[in-house]
PDB file of N, CA and C in Angstrom:
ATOM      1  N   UNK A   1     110.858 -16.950  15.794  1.00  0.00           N
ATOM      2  CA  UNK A   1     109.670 -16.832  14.970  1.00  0.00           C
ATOM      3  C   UNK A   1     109.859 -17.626  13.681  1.00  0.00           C
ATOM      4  N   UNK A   2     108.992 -17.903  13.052  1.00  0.00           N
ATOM      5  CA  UNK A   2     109.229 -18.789  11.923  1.00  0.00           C
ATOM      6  C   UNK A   2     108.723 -17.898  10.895  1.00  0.00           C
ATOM      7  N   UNK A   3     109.751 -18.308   9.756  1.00  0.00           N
ATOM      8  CA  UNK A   3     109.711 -17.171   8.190  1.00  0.00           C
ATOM      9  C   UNK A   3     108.386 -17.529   7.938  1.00  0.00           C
ATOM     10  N   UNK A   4     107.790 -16.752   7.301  1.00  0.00           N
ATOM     11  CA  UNK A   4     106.550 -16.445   6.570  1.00  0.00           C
ATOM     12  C   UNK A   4     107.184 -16.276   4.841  1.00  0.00           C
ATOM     13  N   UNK A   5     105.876 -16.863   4.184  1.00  0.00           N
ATOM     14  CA  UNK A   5     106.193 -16.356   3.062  1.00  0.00           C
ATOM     15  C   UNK A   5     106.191 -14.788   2.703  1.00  0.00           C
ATOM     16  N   UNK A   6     107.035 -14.965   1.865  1.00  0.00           N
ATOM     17  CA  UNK A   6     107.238 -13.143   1.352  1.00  0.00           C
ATOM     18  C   UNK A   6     106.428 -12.524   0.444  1.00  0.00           C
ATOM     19  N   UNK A   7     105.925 -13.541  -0.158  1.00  0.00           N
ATOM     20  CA  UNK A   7     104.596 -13.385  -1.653  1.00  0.00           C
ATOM     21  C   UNK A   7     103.100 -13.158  -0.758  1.00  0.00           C
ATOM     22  N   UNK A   8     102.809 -13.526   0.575  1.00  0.00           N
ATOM     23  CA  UNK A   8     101.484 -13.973   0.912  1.00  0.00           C
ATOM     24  C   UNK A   8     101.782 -11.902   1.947  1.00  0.00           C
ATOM     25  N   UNK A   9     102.559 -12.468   2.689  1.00  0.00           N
ATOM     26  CA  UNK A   9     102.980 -11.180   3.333  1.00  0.00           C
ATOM     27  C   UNK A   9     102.885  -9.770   3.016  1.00  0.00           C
ATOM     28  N   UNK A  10     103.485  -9.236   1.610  1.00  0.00           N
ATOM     29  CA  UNK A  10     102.814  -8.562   0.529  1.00  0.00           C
ATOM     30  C   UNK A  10     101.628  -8.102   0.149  1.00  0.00           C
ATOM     31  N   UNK A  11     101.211  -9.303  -0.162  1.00  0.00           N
ATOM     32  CA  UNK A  11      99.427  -9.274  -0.590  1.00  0.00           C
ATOM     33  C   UNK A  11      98.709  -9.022   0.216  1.00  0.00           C
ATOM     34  N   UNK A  12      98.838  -9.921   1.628  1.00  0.00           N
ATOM     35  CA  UNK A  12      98.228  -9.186   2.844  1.00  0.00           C
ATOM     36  C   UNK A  12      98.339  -7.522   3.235  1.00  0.00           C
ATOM     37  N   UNK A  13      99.399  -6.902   3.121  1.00  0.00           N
ATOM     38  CA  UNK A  13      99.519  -5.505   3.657  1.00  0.00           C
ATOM     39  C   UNK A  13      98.818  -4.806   2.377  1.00  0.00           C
ATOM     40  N   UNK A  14      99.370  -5.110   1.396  1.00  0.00           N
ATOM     41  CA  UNK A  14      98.608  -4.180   0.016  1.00  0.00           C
ATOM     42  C   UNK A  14      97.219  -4.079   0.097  1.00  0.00           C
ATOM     43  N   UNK A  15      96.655  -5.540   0.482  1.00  0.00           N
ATOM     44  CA  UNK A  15      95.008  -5.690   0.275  1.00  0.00           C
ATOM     45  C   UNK A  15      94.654  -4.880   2.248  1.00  0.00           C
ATOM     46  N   UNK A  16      95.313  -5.010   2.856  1.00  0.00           N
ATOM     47  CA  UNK A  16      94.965  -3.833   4.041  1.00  0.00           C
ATOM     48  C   UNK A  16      94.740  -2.802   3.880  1.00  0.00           C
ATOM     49  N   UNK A  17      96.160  -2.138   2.875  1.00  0.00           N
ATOM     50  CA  UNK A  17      95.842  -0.498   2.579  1.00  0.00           C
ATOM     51  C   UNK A  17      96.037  -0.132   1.426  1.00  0.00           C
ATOM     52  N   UNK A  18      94.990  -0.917   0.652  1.00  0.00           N
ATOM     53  CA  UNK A  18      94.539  -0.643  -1.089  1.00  0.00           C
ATOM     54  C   UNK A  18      93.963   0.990  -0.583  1.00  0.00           C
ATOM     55  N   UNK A  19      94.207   2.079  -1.610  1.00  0.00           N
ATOM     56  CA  UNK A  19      93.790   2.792  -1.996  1.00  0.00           C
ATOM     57  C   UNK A  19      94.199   4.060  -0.817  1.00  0.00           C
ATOM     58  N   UNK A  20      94.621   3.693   0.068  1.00  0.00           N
ATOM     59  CA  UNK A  20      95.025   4.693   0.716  1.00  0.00           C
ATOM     60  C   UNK A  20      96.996   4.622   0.952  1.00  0.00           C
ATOM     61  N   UNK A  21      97.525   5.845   1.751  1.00  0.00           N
ATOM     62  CA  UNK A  21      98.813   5.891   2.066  1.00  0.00           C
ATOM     63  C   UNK A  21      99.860   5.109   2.301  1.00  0.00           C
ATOM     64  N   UNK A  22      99.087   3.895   3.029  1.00  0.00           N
ATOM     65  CA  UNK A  22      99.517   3.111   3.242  1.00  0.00           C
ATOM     66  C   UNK A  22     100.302   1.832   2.114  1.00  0.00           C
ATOM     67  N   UNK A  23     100.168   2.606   1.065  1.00  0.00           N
ATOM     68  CA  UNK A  23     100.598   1.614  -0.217  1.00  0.00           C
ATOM     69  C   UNK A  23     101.602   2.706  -1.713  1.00  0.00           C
ATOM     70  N   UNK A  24     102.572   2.064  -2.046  1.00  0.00           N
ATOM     71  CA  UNK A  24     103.361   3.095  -2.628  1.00  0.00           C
ATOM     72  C   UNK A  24     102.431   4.697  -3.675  1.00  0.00           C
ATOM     73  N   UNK A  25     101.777   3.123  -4.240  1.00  0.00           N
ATOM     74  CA  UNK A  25     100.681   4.141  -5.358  1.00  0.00           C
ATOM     75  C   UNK A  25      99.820   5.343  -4.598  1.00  0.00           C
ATOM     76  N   UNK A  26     100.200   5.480  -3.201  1.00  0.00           N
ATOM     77  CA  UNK A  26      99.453   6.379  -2.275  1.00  0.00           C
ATOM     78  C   UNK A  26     100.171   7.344  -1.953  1.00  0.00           C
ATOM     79  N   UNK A  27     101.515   7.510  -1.825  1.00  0.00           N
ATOM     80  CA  UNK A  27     102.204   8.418  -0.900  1.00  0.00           C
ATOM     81  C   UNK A  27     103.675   8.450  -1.872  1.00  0.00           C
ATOM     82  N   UNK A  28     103.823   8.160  -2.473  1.00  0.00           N
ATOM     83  CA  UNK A  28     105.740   7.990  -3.612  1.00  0.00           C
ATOM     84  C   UNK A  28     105.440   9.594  -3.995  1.00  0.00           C
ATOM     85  N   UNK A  29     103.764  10.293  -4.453  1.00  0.00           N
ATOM     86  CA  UNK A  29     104.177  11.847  -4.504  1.00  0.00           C
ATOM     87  C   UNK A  29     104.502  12.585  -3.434  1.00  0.00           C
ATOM     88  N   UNK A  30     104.390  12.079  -2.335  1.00  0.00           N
ATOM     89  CA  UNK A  30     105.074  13.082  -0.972  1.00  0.00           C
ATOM     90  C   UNK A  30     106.259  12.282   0.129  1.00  0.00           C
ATOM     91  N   UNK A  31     106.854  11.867  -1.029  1.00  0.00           N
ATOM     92  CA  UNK A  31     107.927  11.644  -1.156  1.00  0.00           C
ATOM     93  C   UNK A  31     108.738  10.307  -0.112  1.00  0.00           C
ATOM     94  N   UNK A  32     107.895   9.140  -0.316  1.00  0.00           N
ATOM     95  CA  UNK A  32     107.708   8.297   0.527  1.00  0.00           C
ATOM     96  C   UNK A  32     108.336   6.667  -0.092  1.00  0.00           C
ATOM     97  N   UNK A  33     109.414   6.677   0.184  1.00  0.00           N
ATOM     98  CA  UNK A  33     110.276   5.313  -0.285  1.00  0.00           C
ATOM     99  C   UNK A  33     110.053   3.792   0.565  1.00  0.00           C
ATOM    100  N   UNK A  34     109.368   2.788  -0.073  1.00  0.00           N
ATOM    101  CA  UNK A  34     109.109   1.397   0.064  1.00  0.00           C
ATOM    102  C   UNK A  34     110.212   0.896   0.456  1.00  0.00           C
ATOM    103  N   UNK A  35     110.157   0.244   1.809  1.00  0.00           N
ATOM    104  CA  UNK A  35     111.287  -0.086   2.260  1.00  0.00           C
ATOM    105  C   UNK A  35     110.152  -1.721   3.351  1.00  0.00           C
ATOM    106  N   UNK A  36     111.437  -2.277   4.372  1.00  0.00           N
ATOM    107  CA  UNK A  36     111.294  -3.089   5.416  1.00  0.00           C
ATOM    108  C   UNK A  36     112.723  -2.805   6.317  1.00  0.00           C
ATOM    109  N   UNK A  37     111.799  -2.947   7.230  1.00  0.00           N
ATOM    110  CA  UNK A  37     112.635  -2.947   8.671  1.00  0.00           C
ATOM    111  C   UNK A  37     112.080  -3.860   9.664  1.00  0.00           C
ATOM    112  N   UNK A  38     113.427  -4.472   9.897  1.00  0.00           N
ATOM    113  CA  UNK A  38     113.479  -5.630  11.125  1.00  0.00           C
ATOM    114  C   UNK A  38     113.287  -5.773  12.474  1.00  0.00           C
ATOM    115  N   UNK A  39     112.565  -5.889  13.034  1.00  0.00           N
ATOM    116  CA  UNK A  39     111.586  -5.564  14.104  1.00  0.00           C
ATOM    117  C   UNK A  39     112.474  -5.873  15.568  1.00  0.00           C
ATOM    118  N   UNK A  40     113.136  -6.987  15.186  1.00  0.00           N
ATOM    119  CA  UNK A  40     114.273  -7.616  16.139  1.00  0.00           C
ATOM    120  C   UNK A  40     115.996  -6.603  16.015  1.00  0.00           C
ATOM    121  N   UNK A  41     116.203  -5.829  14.871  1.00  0.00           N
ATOM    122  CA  UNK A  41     117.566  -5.774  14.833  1.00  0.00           C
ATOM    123  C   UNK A  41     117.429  -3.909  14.653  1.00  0.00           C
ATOM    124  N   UNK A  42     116.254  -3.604  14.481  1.00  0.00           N
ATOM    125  CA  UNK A  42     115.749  -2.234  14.246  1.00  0.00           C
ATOM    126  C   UNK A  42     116.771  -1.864  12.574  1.00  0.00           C
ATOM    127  N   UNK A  43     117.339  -2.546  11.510  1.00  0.00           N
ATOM    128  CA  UNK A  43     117.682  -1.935  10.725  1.00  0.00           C
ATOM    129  C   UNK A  43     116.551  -1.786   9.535  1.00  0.00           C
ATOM    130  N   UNK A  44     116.790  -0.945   8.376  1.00  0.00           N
ATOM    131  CA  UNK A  44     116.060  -1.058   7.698  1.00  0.00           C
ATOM    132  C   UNK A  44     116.782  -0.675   6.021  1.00  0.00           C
ATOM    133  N   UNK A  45     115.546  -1.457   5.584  1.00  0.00           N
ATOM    134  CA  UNK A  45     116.129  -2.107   4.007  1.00  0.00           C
ATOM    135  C   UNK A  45     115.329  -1.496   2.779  1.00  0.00           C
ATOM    136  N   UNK A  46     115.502  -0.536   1.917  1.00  0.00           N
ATOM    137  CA  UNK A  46     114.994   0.078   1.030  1.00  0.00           C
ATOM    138  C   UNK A  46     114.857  -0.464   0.059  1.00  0.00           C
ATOM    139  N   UNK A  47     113.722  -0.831  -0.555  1.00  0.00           N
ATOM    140  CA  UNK A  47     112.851  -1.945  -1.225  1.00  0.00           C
ATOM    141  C   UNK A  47     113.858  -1.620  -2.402  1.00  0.00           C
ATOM    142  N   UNK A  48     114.358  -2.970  -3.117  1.00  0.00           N
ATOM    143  CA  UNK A  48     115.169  -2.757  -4.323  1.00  0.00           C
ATOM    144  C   UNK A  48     115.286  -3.658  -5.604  1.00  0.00           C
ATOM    145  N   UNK A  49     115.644  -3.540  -6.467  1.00  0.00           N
ATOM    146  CA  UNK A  49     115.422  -5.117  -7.706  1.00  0.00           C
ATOM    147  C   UNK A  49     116.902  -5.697  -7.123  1.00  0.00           C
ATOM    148  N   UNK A  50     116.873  -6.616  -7.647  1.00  0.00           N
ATOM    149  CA  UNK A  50     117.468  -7.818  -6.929  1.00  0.00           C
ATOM    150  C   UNK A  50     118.980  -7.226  -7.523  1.00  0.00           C
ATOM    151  N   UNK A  51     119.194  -6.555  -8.781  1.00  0.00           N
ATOM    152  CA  UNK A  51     120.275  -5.424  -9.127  1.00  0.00           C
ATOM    153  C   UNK A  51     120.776  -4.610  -8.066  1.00  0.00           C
ATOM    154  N   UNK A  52     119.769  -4.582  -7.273  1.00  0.00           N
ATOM    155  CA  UNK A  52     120.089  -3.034  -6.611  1.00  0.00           C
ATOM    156  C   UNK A  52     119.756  -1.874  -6.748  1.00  0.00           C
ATOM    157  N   UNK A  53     118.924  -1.844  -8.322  1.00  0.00           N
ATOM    158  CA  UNK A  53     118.662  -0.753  -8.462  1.00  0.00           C
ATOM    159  C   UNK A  53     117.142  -0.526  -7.644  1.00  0.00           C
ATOM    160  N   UNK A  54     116.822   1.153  -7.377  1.00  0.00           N
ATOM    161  CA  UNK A  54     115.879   1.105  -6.641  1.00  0.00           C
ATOM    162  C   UNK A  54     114.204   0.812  -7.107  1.00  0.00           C
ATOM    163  N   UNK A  55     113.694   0.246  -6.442  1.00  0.00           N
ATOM    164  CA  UNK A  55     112.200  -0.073  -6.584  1.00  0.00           C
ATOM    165  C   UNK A  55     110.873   0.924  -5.793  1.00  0.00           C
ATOM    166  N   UNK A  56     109.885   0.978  -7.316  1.00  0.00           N
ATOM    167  CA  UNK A  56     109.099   1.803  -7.051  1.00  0.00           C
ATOM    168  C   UNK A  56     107.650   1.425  -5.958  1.00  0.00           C
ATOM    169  N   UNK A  57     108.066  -0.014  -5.697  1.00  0.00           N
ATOM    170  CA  UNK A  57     106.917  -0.577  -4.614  1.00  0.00           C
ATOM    171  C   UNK A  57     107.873  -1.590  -4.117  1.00  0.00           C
ATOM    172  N   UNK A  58     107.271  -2.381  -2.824  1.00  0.00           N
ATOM    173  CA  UNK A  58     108.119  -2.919  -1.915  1.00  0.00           C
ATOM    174  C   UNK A  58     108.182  -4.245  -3.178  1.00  0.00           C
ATOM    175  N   UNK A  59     109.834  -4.899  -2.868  1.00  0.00           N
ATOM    176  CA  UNK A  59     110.444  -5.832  -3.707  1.00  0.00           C
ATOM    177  C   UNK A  59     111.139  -6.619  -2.101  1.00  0.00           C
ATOM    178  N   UNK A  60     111.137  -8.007  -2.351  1.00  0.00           N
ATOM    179  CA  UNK A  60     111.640  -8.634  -1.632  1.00  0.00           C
ATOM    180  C   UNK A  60     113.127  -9.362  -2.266  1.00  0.00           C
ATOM    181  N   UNK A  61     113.229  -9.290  -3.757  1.00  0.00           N
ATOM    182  CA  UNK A  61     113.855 -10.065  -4.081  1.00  0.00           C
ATOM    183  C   UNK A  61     115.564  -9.294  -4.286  1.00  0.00           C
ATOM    184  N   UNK A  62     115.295  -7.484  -3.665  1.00  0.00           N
ATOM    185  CA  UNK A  62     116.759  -7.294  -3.294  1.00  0.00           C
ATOM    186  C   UNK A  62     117.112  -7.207  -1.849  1.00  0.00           C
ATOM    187  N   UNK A  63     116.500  -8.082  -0.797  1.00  0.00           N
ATOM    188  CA  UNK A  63     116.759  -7.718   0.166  1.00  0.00           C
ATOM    189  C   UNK A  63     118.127  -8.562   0.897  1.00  0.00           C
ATOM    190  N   UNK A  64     118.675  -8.398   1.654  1.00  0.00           N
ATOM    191  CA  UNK A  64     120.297  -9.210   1.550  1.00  0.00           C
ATOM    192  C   UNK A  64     120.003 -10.521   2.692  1.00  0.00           C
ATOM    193  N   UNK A  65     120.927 -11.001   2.311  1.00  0.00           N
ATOM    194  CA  UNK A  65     121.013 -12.411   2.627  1.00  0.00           C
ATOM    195  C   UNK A  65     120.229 -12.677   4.280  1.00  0.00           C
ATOM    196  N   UNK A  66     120.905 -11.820   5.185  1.00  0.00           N
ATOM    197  CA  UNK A  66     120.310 -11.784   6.781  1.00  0.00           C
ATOM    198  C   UNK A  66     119.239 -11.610   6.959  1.00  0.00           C
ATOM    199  N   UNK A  67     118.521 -11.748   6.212  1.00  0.00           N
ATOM    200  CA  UNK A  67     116.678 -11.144   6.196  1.00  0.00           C
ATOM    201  C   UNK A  67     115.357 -12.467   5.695  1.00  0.00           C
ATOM    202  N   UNK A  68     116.637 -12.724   4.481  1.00  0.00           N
ATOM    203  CA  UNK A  68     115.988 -14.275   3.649  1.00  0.00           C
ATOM    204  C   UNK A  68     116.370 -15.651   4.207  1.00  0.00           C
ATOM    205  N   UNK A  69     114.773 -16.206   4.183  1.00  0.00           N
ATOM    206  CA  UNK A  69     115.433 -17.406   5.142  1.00  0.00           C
ATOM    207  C   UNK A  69     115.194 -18.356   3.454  1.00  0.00           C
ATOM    208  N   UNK A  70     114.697 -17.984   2.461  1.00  0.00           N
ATOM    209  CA  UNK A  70     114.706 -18.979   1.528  1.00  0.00           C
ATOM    210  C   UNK A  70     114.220 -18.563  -0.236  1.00  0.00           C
ATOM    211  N   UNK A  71     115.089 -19.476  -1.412  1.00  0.00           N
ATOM    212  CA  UNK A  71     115.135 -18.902  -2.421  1.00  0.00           C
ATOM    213  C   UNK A  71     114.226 -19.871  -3.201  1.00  0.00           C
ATOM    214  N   UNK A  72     113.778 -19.509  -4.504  1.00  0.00           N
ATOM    215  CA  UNK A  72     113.370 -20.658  -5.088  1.00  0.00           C
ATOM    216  C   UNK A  72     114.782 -21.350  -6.394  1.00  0.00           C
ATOM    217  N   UNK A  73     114.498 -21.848  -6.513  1.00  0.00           N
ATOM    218  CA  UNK A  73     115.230 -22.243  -8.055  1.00  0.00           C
ATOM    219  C   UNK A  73     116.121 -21.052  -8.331  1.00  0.00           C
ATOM    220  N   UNK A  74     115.555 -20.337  -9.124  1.00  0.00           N
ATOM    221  CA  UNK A  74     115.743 -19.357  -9.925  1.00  0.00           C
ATOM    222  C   UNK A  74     116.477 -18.070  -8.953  1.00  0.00           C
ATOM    223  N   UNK A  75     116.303 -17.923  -7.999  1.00  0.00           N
ATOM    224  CA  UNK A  75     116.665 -17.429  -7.007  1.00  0.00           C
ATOM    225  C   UNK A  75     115.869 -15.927  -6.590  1.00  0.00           C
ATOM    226  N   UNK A  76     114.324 -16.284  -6.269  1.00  0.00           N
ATOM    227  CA  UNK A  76     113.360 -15.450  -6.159  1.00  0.00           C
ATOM    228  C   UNK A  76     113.284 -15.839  -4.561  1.00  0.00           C
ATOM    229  N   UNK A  77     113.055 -14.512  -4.013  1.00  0.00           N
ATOM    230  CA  UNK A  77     112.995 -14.987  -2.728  1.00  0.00           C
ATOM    231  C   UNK A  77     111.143 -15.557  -2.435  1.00  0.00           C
ATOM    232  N   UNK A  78     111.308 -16.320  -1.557  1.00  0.00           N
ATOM    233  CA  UNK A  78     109.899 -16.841  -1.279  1.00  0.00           C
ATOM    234  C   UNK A  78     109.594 -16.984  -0.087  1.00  0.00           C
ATOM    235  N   UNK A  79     110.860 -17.307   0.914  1.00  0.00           N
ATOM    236  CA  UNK A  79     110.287 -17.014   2.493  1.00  0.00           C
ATOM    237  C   UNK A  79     111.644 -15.418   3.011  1.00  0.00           C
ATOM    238  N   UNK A  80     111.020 -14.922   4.270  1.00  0.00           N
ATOM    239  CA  UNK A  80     111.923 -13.383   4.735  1.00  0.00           C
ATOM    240  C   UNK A  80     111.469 -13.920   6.180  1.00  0.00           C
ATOM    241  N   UNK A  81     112.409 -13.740   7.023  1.00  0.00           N
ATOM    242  CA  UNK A  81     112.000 -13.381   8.629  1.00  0.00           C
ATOM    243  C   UNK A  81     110.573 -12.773   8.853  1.00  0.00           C
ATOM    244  N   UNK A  82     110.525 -13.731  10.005  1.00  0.00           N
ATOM    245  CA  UNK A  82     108.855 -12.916  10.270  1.00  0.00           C
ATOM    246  C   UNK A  82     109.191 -11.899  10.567  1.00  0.00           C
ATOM    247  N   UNK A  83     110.204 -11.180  11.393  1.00  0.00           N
ATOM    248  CA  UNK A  83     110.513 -10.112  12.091  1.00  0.00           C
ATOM    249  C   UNK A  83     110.746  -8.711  11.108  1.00  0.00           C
ATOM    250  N   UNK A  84     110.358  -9.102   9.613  1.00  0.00           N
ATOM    251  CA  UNK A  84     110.630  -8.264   8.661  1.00  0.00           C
ATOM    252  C   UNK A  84     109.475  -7.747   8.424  1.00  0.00           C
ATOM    253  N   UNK A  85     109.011  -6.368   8.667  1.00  0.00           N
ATOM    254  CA  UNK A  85     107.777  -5.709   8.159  1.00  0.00           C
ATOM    255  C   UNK A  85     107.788  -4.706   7.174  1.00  0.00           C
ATOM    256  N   UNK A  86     107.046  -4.722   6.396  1.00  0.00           N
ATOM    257  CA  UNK A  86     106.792  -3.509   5.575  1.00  0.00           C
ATOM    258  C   UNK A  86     106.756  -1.948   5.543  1.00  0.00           C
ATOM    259  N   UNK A  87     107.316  -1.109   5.241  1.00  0.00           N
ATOM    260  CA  UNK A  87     106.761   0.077   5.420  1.00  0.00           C
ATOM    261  C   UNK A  87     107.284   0.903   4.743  1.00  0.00           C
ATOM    262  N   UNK A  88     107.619   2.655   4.634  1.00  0.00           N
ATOM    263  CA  UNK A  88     108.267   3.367   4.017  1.00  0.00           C
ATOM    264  C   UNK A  88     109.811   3.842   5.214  1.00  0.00           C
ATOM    265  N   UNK A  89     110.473   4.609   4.217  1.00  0.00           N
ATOM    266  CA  UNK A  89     111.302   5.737   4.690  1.00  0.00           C
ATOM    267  C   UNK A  89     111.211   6.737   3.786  1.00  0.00           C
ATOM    268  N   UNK A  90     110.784   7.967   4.683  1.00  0.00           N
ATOM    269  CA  UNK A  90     111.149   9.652   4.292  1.00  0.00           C
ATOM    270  C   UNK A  90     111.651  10.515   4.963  1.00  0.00           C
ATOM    271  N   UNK A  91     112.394  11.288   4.257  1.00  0.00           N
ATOM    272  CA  UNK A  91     113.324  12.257   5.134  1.00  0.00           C
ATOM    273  C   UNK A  91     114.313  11.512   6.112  1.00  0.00           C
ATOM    274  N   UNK A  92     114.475  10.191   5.664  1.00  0.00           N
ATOM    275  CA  UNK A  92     115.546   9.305   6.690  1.00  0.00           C
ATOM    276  C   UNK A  92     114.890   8.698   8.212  1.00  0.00           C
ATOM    277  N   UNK A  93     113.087   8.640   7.998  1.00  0.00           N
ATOM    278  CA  UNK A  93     112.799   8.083   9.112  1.00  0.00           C
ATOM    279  C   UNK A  93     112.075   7.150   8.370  1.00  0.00           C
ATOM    280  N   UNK A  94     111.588   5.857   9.174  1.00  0.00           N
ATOM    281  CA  UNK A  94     110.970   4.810   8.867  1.00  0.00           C
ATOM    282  C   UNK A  94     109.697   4.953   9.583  1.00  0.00           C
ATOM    283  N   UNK A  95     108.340   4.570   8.250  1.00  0.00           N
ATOM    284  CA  UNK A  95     107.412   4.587   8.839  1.00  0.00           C
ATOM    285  C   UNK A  95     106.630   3.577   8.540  1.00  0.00           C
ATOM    286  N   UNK A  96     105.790   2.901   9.847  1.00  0.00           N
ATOM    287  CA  UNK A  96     105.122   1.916   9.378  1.00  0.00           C
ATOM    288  C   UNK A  96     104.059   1.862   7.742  1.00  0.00           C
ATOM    289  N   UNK A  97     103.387   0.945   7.826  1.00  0.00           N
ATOM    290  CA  UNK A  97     102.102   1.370   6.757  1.00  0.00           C
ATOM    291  C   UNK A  97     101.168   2.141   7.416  1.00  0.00           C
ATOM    292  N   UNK A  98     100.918   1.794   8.716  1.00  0.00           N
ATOM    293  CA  UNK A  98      99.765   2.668   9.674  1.00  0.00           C
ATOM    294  C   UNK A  98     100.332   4.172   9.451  1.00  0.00           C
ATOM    295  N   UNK A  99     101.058   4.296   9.690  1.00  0.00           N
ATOM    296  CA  UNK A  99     101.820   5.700  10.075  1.00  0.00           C
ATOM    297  C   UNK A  99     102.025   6.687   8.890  1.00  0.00           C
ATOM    298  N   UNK A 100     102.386   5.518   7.615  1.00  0.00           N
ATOM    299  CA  UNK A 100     102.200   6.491   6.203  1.00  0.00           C
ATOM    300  C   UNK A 100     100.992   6.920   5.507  1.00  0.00           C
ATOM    301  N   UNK A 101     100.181   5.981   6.062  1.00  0.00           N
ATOM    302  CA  UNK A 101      98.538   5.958   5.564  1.00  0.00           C
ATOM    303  C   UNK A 101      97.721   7.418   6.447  1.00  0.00           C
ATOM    304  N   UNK A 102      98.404   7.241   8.012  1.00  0.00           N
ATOM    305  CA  UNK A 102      97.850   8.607   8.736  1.00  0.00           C
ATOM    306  C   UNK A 102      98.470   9.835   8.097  1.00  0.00           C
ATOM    307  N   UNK A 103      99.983   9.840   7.695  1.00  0.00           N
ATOM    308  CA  UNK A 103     100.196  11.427   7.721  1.00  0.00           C
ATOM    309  C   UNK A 103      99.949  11.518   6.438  1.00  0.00           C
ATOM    310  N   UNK A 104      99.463  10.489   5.338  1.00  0.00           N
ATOM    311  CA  UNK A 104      99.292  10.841   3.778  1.00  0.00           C
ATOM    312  C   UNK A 104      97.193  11.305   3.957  1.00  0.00           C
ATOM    313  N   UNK A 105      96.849  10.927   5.122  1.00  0.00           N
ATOM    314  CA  UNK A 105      95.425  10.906   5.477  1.00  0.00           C
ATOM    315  C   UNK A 105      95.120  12.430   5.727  1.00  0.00           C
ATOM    316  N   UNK A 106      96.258  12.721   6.801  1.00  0.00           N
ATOM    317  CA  UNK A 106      96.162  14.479   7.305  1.00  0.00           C
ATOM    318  C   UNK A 106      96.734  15.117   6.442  1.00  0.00           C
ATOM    319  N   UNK A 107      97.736  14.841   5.587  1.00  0.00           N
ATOM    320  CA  UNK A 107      97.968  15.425   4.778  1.00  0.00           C
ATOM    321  C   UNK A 107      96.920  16.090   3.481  1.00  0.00           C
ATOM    322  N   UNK A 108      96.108  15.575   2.896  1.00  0.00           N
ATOM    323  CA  UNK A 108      95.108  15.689   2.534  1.00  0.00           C
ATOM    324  C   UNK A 108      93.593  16.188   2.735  1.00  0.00           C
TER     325      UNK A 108
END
């Protein structure tokens, strides 16, 4: 598959699930951590600042080297594996955006 940008990728899922679960500002009160997981290798990567320290919405720019196919200058990431998707982990399971948007939906 060929990398996609990581900036366009983003914007696309956010502007999918503006205002509902599916987006941190939707579900971080029931206790729902911004992460990506690799569709090809099944691991998954808990959205982070490029420190390490943890991030309160999905961040691409701490994700580790096997994931990024490319940096800019400065060393911002700008392209990630296509095989890298968005989503949360809670309670130690990974859930898509579809999947956080439904149980933050029934939840309510």
């Amino acid at each position: 598959m060929d990398a996609i940008s990581a900036r366009q990728q983003l914007r696309d899922d956010n502007s999918r699930y503006a205002g509902t679960g599916g987006v941190s500002a939707g579900n971080a009160n029931l206790g729902f951590r911004p992460a990506f997981r690799d569709r090809v290798t099944a691991r998954v990567y808990l959205s982070c600042f490029a420190d390490g320290r943890a991030a309160p919405f999905h961040l691409v720019d701490g994700l580790p080297p096997e994931v990024v196919e490319d940096r800019d200058a400065t060393g911002h990431v700008t392209r990630i594996k296509a095989s890298l998707e968005s989503g949360f982990v809670r309670m130690g399971q990974f859930f898509t955006r579809a999947e956080a948007c439904a149980l933050v939906g029934a939840a309510h």
